[in-house]
Protein backbone atom coordinates (compact mmCIF):
# COMPACT_ATOMS: atom_id res chain seq x y z
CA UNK A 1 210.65 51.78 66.34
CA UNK A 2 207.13 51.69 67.20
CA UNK A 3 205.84 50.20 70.63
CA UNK A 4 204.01 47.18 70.87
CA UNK A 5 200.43 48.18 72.12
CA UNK A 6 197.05 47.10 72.51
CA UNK A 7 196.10 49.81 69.10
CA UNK A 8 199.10 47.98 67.10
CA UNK A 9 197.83 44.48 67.57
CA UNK A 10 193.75 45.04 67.31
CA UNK A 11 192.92 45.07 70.89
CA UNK A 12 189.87 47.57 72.06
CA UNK A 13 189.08 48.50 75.60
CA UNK A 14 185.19 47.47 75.54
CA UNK A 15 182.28 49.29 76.38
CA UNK A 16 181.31 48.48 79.75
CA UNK A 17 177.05 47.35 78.20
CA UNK A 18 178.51 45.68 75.98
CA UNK A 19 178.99 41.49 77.68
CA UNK A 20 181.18 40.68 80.14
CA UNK A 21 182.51 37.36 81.51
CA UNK A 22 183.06 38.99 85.05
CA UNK A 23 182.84 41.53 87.51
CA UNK A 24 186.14 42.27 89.58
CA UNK A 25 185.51 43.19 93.18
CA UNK A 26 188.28 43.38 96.19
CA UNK A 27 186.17 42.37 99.45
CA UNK A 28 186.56 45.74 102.06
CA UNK A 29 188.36 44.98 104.74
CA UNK A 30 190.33 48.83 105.57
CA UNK A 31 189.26 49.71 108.85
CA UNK A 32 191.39 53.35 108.32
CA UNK A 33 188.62 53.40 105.03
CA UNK A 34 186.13 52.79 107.29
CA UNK A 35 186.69 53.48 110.53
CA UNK A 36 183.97 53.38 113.43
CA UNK A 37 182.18 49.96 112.69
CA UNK A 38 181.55 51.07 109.10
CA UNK A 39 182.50 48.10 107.14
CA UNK A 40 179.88 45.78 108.24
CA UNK A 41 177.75 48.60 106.42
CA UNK A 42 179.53 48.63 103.46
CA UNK A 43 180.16 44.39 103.61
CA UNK A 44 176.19 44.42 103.31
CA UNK A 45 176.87 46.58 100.14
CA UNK A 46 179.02 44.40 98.48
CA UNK A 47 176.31 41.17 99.01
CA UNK A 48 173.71 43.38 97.37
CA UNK A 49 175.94 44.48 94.29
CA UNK A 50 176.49 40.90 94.07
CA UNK A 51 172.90 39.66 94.67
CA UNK A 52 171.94 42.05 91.92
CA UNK A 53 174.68 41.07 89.21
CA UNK A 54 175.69 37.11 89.10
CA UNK A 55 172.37 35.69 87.85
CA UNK A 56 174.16 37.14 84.29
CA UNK A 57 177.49 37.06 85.03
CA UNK A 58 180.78 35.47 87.01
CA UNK A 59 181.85 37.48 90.16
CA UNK A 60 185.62 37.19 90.58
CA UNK A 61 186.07 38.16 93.79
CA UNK A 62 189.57 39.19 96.09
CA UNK A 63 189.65 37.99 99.17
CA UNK A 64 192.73 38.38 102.22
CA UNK A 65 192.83 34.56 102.81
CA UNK A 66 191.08 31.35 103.60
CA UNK A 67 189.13 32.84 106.84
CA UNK A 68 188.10 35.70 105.13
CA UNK A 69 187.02 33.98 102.19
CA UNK A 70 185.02 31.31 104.36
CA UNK A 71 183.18 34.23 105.99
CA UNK A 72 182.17 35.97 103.12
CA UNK A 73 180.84 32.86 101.48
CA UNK A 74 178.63 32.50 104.58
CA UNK A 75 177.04 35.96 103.97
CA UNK A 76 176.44 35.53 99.94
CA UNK A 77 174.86 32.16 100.83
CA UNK A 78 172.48 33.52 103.25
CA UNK A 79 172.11 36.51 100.82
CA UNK A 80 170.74 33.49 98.03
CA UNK A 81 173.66 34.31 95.92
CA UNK A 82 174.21 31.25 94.14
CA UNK A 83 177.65 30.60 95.00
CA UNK A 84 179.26 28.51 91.66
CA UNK A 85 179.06 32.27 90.30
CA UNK A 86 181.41 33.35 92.64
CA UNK A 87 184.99 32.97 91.91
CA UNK A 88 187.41 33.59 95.06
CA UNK A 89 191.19 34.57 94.23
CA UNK A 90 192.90 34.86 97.71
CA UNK A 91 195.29 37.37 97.42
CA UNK A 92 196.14 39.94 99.83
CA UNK A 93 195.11 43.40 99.03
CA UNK A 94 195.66 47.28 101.03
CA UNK A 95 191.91 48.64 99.92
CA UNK A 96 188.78 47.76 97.62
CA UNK A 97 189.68 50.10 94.71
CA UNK A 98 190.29 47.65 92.37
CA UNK A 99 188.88 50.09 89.28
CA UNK A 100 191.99 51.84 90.08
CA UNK A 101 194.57 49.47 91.03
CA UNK A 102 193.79 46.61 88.79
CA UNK A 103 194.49 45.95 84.97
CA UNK A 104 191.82 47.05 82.69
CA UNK A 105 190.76 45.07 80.28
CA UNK A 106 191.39 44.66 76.39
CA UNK A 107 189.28 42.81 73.58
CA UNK A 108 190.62 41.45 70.63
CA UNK A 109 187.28 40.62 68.88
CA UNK A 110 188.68 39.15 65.49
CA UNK A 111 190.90 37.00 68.00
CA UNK A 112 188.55 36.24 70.83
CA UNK A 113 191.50 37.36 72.69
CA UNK A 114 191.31 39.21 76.24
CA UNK A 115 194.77 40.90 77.55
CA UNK A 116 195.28 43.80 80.02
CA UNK A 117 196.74 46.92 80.23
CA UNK A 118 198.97 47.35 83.77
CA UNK A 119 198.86 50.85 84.51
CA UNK A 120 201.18 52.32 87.24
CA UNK A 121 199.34 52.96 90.77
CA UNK A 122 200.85 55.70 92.71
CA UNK A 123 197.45 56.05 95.39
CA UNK A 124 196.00 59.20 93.55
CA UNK A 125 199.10 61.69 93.35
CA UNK A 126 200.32 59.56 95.92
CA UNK A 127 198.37 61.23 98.96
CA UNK A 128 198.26 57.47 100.72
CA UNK A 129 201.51 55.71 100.80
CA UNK A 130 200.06 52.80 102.72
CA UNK A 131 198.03 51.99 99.89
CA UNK A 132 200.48 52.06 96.80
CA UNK A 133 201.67 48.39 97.78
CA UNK A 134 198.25 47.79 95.78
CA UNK A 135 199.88 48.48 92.70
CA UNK A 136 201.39 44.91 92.49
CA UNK A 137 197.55 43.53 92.36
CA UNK A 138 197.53 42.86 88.20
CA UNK A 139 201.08 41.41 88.32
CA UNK A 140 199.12 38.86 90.44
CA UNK A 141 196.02 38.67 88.86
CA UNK A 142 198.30 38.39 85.42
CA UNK A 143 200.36 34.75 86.86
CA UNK A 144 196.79 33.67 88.07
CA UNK A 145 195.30 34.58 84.37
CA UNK A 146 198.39 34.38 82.38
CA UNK A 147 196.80 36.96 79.42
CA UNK A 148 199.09 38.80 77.01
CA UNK A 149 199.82 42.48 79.59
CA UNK A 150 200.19 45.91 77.80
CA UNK A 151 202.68 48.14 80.46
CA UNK A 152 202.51 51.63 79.27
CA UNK A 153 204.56 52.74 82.78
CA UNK A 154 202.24 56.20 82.85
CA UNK A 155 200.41 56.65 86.29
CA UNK A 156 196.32 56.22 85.42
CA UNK A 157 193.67 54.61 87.12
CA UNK A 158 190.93 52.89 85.64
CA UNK A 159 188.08 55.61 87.36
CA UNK A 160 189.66 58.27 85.28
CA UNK A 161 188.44 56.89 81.83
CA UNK A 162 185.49 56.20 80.29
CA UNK A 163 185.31 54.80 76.69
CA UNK A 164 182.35 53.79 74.29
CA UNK A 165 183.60 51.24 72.90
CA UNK A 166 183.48 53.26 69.17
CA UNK A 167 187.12 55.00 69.15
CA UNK A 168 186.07 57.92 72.17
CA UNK A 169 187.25 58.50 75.44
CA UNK A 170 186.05 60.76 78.00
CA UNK A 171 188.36 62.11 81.13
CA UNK A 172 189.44 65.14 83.42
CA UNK A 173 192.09 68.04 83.04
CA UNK A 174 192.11 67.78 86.72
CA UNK A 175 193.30 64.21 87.16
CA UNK A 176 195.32 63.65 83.65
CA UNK A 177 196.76 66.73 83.67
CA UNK A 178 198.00 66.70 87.29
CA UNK A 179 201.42 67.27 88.28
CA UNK A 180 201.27 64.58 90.22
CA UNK A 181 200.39 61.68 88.45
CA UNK A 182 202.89 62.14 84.72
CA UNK A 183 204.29 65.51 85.45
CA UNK A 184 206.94 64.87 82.00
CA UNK A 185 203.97 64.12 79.70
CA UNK A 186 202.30 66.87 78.26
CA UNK A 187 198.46 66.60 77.43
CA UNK A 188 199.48 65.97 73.56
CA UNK A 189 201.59 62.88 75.02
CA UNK A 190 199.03 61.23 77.32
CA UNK A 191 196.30 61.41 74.78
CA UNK A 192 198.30 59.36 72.37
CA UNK A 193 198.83 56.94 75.08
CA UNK A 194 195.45 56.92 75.77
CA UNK A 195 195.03 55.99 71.88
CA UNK A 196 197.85 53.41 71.77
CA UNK A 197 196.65 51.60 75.00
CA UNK A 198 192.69 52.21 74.56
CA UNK A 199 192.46 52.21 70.67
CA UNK A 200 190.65 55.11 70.64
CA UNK A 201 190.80 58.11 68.32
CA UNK A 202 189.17 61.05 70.10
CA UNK A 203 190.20 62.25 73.91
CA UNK A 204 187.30 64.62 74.93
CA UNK A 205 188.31 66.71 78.24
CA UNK A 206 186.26 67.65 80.90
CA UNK A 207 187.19 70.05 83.44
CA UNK A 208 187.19 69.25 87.36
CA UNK A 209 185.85 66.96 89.26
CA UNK A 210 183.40 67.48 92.13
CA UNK A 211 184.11 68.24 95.65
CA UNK A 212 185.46 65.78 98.19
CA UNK A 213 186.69 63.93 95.20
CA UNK A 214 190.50 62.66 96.59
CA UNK A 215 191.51 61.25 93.24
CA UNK A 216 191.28 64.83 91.29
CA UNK A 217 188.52 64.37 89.60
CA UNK A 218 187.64 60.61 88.25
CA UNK A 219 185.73 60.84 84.96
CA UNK A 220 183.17 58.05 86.76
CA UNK A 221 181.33 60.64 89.38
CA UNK A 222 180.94 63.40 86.26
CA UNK A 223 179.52 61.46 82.88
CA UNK A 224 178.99 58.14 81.58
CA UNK A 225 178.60 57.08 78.22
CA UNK A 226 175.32 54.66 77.96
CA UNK A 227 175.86 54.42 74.01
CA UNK A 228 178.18 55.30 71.21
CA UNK A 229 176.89 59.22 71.15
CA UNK A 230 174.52 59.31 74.59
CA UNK A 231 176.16 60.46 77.96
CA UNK A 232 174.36 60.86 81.12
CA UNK A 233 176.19 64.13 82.99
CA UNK A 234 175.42 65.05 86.44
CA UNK A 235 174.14 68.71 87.08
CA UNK A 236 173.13 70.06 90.56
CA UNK A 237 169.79 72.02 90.49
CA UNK A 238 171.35 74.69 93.35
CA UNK A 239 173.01 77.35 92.21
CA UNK A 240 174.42 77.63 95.55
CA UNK A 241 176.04 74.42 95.63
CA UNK A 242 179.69 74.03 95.34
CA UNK A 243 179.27 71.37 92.69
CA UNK A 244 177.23 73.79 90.64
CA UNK A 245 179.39 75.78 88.30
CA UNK A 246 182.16 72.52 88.10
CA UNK A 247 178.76 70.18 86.95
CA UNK A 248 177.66 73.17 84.76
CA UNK A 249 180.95 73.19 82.67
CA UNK A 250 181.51 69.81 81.85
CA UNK A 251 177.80 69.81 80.82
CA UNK A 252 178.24 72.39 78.59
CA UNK A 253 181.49 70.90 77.22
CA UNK A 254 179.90 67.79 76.79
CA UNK A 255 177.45 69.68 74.41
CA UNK A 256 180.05 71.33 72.51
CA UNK A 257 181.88 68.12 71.77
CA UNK A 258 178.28 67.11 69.40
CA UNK A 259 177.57 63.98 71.69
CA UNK A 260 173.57 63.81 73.16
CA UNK A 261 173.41 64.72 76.73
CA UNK A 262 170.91 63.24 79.57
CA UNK A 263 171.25 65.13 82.69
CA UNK A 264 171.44 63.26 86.38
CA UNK A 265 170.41 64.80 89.63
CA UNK A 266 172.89 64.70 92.32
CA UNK A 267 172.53 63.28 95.50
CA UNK A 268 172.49 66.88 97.58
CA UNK A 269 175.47 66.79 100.42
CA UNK A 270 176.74 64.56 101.93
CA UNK A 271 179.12 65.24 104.86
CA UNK A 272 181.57 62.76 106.53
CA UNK A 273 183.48 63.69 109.35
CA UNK A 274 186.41 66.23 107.42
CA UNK A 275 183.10 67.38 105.17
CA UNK A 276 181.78 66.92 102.16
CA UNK A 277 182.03 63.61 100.32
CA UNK A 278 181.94 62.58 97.03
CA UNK A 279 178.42 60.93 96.29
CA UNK A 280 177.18 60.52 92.90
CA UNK A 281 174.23 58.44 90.89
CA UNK A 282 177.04 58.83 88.04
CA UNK A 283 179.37 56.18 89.96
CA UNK A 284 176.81 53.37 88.57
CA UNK A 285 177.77 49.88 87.21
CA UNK A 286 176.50 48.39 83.95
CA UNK A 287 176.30 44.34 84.38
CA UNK A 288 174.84 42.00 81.55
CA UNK A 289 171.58 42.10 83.26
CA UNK A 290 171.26 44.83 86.00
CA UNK A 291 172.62 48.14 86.47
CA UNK A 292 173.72 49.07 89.94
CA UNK A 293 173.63 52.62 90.88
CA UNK A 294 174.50 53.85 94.42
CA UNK A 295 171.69 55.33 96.28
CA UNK A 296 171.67 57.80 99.44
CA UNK A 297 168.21 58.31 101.09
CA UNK A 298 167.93 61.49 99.23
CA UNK A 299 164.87 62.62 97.59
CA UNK A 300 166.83 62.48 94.32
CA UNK A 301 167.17 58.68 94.40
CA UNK A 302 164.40 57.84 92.40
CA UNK A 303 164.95 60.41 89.83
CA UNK A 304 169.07 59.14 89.33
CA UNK A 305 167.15 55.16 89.18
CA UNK A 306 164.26 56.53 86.68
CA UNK A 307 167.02 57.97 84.19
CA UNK A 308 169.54 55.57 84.31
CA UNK A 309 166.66 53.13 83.36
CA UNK A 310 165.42 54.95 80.22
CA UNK A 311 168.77 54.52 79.20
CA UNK A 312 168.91 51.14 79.77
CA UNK A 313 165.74 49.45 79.21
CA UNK A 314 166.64 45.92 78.82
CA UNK A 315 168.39 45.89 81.70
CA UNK A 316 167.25 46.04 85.64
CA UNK A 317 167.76 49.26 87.48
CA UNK A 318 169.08 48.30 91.27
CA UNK A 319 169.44 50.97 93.57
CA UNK A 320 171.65 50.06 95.92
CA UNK A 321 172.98 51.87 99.82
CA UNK A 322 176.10 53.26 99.64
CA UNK A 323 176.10 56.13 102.51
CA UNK A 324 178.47 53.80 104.67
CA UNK A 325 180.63 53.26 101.24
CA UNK A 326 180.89 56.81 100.11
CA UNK A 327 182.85 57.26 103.86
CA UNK A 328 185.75 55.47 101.83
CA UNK A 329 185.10 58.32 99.08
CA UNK A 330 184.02 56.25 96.53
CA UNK A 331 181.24 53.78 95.88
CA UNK A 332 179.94 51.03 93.39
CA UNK A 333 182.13 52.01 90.01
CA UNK A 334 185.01 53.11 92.03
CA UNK A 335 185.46 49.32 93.55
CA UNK A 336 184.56 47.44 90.29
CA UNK A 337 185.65 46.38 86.94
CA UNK A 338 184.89 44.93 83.90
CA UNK A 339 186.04 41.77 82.12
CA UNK A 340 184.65 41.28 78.80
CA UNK A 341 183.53 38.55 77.33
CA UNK A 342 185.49 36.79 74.35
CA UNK A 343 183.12 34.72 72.85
């Protein structure tokens, strides 16, 4: 008897350019994250990803309770963020990374239908046990919403994957095929999942992911589709780098699987207290009217902006400060996601 899944009943996970009713974001409020008077930092991020996305689009926005939600309005308010854009859903959560902890989304088109998929959370190979409470979050979000939910009971997160909306999916031997997230599934097994829950028809595999990277390599720090058959990869210029020959491989597989590859500078290092972290233009978010991409003080900034904007030239390129963020190794895709748009 065949399962009941997203592929069965015409659902699609969207394109992230193509419209979307909503951004999810989960306000940062982890002091173990960031430690050291960091999140005041990264609080100023999240008003300027914000500022720079809800003149197109609804912010739905997690928030611990009523105090923290009063505060926060006073900061988007004095940030000119107009605040009926802003949707506030108080519900207790352990961290920000709501791209991997919360549902993504599905698109019936024909229907106008939205549902989610509920994937299981285990806190990256479970490495942080404090954090794997967060895998409740959709079963919440899903009585607030009350949309059909698609539970394939595999361990994913939502930074792992990246689709083009056209039947393709693009992810990591490093994270899928780690023995601890679905050590029972072989890779022949998770792709079909990724088929039956995606509706896609092609899996293409990268390699590893780069170094610092604590989730074993998320797809969203490595290459991004822009369209149907365009990626933008990120390559290191240094041979010496550690990142070099691991950026060099997926670029070369990316080639080999016939799609057109844009190369993206990388950021050069940056080091957090137990070394390197995880910083990458890659880790970008595509709104209905801006692109966010995380930016570093590095040289390379403007070169990571100028590319991302030739592949989006309707939209507005925002660079926006994310050394505080990438502390909490990740930054602007890693605490995001997508809701499509129905209509």
């Amino acid at each position: 008897m065949s399962r009941i899944t997203p592929r069965v009943l015409g659902y699609r996970m969207p394109a992230e350019w193509e419209q979307q009713d909503a951004i999810w974001l989960s306000w940062p409020h982890n002091e173990v994250t960031w430690p050291d008077g960091m999140l005041s930092d990264v609080e100023r991020t999240y008003v300027e990803i914000i500022a720079a996305l809800h003149p197109d689009q609804k912010i739905k926005l997690l928030v611990r309770n009523a105090d923290a939600e009063a505060s926060v309005r006073g900061m988007l308010k004095r940030a000119g963020v107009a605040l009926p854009q802003v949707i506030f859903f108080q519900i207790p959560t352990e961290d920000s990374w709501i791209r991997d902890y919360g549902p993504t989304f599905v698109l019936n088109n024909s229907a106008r239908d939205l549902a989610m998929v509920k994937w299981t959370f285990n806190a990256w190979g479970n490495k942080y046990e404090d954090l794997i409470a967060d895998n409740k979050i959709p079963y919440e979000l899903n009585r607030r919403l009350s949309l059909r939910m698609f539970e394939p009971g595999i361990v994913l997160e939502g930074g792992s994957i990246e689709v083009n909306g056209a039947g393709a999916v693009l992810t990591t031997e490093q994270c899928l095929l780690n023995k601890n997230r679905n050590p029972n599934l072989s890779r022949e097994e998770i792709e079909n999942y990724l088929k039956d829950y995606l509706n896609v028809s092609k899996v293409f595999w990268l390699k590893d992911g780069i170094v610092g990277d604590d989730t074993d390599g998320h797809i969203d720090d490595l290459a991004r589709f822009v369209d149907a058959n365009t990626v933008v990869c990120a390559i290191d210029d240094d041979p010496s780098d550690d990142n070099y020959e691991i950026l060099r491989d997926n670029y070369e597989r990316l080639v080999s699987f016939g799609l057109n590859v844009m190369t993206l500078p990388m950021p050069g290092l940056v080091n957090g207290v137990e070394g390197r972290l995880p910083a990458s233009y890659a880790n970008f978010y595509i709104g209905n009217g801006a692109v966010v991409v995380p930016v570093f003080g590095h040289a390379n900034d403007k070169r990571a902006l100028d590319v991302i904007q030739k592949c989006f030239p309707n939209r507005r390129v925002v660079g926006v400060r994310s050394t505080a963020m990438v502390y909490g190794l990740g930054t602007i895709h890693c605490c995001s996601q997508q809701e499509p748009r129905t209509g």
